[in-house]
Every structure is written in C-alpha cells, then in structure tokens.
Protein backbone atom coordinates (compact mmCIF):
# COMPACT_ATOMS: atom_id res chain seq x y z
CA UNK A 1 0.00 0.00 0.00
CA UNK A 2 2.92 2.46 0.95
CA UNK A 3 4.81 1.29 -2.61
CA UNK A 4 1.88 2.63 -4.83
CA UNK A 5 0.75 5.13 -2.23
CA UNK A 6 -3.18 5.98 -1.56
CA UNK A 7 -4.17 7.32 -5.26
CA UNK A 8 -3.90 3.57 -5.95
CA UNK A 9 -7.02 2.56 -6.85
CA UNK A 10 -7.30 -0.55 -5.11
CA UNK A 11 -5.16 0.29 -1.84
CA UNK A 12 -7.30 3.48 -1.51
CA UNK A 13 -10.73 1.68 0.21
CA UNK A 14 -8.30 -0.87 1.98
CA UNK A 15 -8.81 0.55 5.34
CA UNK A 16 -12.83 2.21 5.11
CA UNK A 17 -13.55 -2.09 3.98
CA UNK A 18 -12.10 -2.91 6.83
CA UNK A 19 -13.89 -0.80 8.98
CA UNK A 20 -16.79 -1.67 7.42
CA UNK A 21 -16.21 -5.47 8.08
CA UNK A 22 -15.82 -4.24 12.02
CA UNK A 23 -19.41 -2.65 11.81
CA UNK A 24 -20.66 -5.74 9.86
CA UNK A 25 -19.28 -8.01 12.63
CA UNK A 26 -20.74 -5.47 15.46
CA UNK A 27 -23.95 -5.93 14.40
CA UNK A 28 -24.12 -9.76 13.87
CA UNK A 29 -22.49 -9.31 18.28
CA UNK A 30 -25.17 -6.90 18.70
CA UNK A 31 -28.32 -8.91 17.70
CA UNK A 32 -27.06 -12.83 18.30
CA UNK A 33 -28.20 -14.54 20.86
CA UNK A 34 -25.28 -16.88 21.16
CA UNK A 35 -23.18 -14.71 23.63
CA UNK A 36 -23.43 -17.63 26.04
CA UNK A 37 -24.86 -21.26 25.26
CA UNK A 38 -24.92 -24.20 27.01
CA UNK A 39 -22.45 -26.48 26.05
CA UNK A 40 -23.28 -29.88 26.06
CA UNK A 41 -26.81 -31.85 25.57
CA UNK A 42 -29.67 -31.08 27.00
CA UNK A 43 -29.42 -27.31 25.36
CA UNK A 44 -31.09 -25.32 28.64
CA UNK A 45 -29.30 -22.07 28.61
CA UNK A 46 -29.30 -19.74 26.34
CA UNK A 47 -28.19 -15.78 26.22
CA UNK A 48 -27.71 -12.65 24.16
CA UNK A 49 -26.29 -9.25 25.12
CA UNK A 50 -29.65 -8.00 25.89
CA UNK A 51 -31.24 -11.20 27.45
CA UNK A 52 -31.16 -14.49 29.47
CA UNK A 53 -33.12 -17.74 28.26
CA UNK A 54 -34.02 -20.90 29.89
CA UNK A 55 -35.67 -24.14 28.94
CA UNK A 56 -38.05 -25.75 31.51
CA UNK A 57 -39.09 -28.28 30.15
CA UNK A 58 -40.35 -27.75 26.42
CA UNK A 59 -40.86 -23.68 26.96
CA UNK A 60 -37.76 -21.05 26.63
CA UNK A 61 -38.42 -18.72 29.32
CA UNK A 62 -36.45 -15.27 28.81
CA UNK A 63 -35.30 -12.62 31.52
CA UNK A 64 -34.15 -9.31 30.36
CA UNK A 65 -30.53 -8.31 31.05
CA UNK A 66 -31.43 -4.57 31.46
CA UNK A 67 -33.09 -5.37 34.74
CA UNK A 68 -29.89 -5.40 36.38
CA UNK A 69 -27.21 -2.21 36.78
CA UNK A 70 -24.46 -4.78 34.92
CA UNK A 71 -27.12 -5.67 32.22
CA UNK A 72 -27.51 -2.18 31.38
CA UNK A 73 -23.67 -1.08 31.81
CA UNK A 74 -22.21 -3.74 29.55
CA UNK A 75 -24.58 -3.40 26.69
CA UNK A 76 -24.26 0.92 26.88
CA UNK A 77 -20.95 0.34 26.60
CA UNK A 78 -20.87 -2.56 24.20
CA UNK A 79 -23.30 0.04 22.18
CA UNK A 80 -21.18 3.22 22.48
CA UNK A 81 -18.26 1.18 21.21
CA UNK A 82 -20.28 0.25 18.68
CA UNK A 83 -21.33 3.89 17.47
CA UNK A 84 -17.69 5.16 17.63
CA UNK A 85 -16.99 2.82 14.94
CA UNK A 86 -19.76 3.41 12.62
CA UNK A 87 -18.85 7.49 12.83
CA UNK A 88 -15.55 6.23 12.12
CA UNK A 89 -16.39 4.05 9.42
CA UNK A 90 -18.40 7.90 7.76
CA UNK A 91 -15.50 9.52 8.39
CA UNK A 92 -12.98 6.94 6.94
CA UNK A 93 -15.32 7.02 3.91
CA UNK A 94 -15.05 10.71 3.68
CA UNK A 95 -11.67 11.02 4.20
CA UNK A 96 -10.74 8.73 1.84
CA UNK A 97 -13.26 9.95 -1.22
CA UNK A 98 -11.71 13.72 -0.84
CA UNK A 99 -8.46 13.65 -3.35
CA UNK A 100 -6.64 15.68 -0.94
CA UNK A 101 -5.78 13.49 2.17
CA UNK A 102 -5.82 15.17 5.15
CA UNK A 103 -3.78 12.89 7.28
CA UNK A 104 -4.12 14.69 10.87
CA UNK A 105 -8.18 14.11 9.71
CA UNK A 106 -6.72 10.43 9.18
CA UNK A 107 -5.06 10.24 12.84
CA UNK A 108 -7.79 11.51 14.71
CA UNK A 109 -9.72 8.43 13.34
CA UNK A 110 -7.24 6.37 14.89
CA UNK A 111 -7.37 7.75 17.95
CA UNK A 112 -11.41 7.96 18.17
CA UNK A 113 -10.76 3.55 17.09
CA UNK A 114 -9.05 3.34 20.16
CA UNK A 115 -11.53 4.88 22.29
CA UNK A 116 -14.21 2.85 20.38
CA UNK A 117 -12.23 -0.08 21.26
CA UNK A 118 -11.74 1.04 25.09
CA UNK A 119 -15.45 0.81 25.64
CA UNK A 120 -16.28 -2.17 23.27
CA UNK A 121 -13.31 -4.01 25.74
CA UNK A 122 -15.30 -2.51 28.75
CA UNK A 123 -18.69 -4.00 27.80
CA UNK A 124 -17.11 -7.80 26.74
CA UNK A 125 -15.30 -8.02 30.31
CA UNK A 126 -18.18 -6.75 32.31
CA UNK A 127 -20.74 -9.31 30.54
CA UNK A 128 -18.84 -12.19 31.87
CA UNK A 129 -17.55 -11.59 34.81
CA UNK A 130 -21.33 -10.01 36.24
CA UNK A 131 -23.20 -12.69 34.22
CA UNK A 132 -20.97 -15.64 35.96
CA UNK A 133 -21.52 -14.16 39.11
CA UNK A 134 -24.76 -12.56 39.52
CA UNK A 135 -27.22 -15.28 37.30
CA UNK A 136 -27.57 -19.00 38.54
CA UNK A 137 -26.29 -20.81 35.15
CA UNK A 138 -27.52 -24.70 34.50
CA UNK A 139 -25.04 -27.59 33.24
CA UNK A 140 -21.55 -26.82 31.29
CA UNK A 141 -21.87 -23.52 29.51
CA UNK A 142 -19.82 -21.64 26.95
CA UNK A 143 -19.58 -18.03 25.41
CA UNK A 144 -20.24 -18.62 21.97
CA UNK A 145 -20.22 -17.26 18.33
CA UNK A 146 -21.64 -14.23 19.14
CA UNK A 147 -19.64 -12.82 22.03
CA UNK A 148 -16.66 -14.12 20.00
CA UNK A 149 -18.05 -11.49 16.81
CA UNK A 150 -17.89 -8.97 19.92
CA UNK A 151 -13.89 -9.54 20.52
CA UNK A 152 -12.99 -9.36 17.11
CA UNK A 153 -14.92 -5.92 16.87
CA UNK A 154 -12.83 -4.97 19.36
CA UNK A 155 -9.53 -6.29 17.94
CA UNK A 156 -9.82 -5.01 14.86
CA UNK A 157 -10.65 -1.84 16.41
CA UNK A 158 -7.39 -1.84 18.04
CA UNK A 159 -5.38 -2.70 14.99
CA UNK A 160 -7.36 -0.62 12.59
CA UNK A 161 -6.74 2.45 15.06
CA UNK A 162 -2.95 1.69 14.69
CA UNK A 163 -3.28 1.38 11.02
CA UNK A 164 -5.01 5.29 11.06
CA UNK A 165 -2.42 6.72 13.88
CA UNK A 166 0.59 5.67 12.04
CA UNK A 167 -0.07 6.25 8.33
CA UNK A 168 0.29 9.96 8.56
CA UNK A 169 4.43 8.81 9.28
CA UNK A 170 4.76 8.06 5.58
CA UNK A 171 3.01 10.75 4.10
CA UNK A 172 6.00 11.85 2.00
CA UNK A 173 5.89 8.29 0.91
CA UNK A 174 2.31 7.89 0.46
CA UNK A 175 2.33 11.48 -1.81
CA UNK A 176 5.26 10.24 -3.70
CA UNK A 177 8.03 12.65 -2.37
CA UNK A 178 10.84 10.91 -1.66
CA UNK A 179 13.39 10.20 -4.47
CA UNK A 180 14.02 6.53 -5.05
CA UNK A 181 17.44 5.50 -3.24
CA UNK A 182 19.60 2.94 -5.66
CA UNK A 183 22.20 0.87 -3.83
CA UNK A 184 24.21 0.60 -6.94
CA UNK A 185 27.52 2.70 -7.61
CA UNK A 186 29.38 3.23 -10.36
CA UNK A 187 33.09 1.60 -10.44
C-alpha cells in the first residue's frame, strides 16, 4: 500500500472495507443470541447481550438483562463502542473519497478507534464476569459465536486504530516525495 501510495485505486478503500467489516461483525455481536450457550446436551441455557433464556421443560423462558445495573452497563458500553466505529467508518469514507488526504483528519480516526475499542473491551469483560456471578447458570456452559463477533470488533478496532495513527508517518511516501534510493555505484 505504501509502494503505490493511496491514489492507488485498489489500496485506496483498503482501510474504510475494513472498517466496514468491524461494523458488519458489530452488528451480527449486537443482535445474536449466542453470547453464552450451554455447552453440552440437553441445550437449557441460552443468552444474548440484551437477554437471558431458559428451557423448563419444552418452553424457553427469557429474563431481560437490562433489569440489572451490569445488564444495562455492559450493553451501553458494548453500544457506544459500537457507534464510535460506525462514525468512524463515515469519516474513513469521507476522508478517503476527498483527493486531498488530510492525514491529521486520518489520525484523529485512529485515535477515536481506540476509544471505540476502550469501551467495546469494557462491555465484553463486564458481561462475563457479572453474568458468571450474579445469574444462577444450569449444566456446562460456553460463550459462543456471538460474544466471539464482539472480541474481534474490538480487535480489529485496536489494529485498525494503529493502522489510522501511524499512516500519517509516511506521508512523503504515500504522496510520492521521496526520491528513489539505488544501492548501486558506479566503479
């Protein structure tokens, strides 16, 4: 990406895709319900980020999450995270549509990525911990698919907020500035 710089057309909408597959991956961690499944057979427990189910006997019976203080904290976190990213993911698209980069515009995306990530990390290790602890849980459960979308959200927040910090240091490359160096010389 550096070698053909940003005007390259491909390279260009490497990063805003990226975010994109972050937001794409938030949502399928914001609306699954397989944060936390019960592992083994009989299936009795079953829960999202906004609610609790269990099976007695042939009925699912569902508690809301938002009932308790931790319910409520880990998915306004979880959610703020969440919106961070998509504003980022706007202002990724803008930034790279304008044919003028404007690469301090490009760092303060990385740093508003790492505060995305900060509270997406927030709401994942308050969900377990309070969940574990606070709601009587039946046979051998596991977090699941969903809460695992949730992590990489917040992983690729991480590393996409590097990505945006640092790519301002090789502007001159980027812009095509810098003179080629040859390591050949003439006998």
């Amino acid at each position: 990406m550096v070698k053909y710089g940003l005007d390259y057309t491909r390279c260009r909408w490497i990063l805003p895709l990226l975010l994109g597959i972050g937001v794409i991956f938030g949502i399928i961690a914001l609306s699954g319900r397989g944060w936390l499944e019960s592992q083994t057979l009989p299936y009795v427990q079953q829960a999202s980020l906004w609610q609790s189910c269990r099976k007695q006997g042939d009925d699912w019976t569902c508690e809301s999450l938002m009932g308790y203080a931790w319910g409520r904290a880990a998915a306004a976190t979880y959610l703020v995270g969440f919106i961070l990213l998509v504003i980022c993911f706007a202002l990724a698209i803008i930034a790279f549509a304008i044919d003028t980069l404007r690469f301090n515009f490009i760092r303060g995306i990385g740093g508003l990525l790492f505060v995305a990530a900060m509270f997406s990390i927030m709401g994942l290790v308050i969900y377990p911990v309070k969940f574990s602890t606070e709601i009587e849980m039946t046979g051998i459960n596991m977090f699941s698919w969903a809460y695992g979308f949730g992590w990489t959200t917040a992983i690729m927040e991480i590393c996409l907020g590097f990505f945006f910090c640092c790519l301002p240091n090789y502007e001159d490359q980027i812009l095509g500035n810098v003179k080629p160096t040859y390591f050949y010389s003439s006998p």
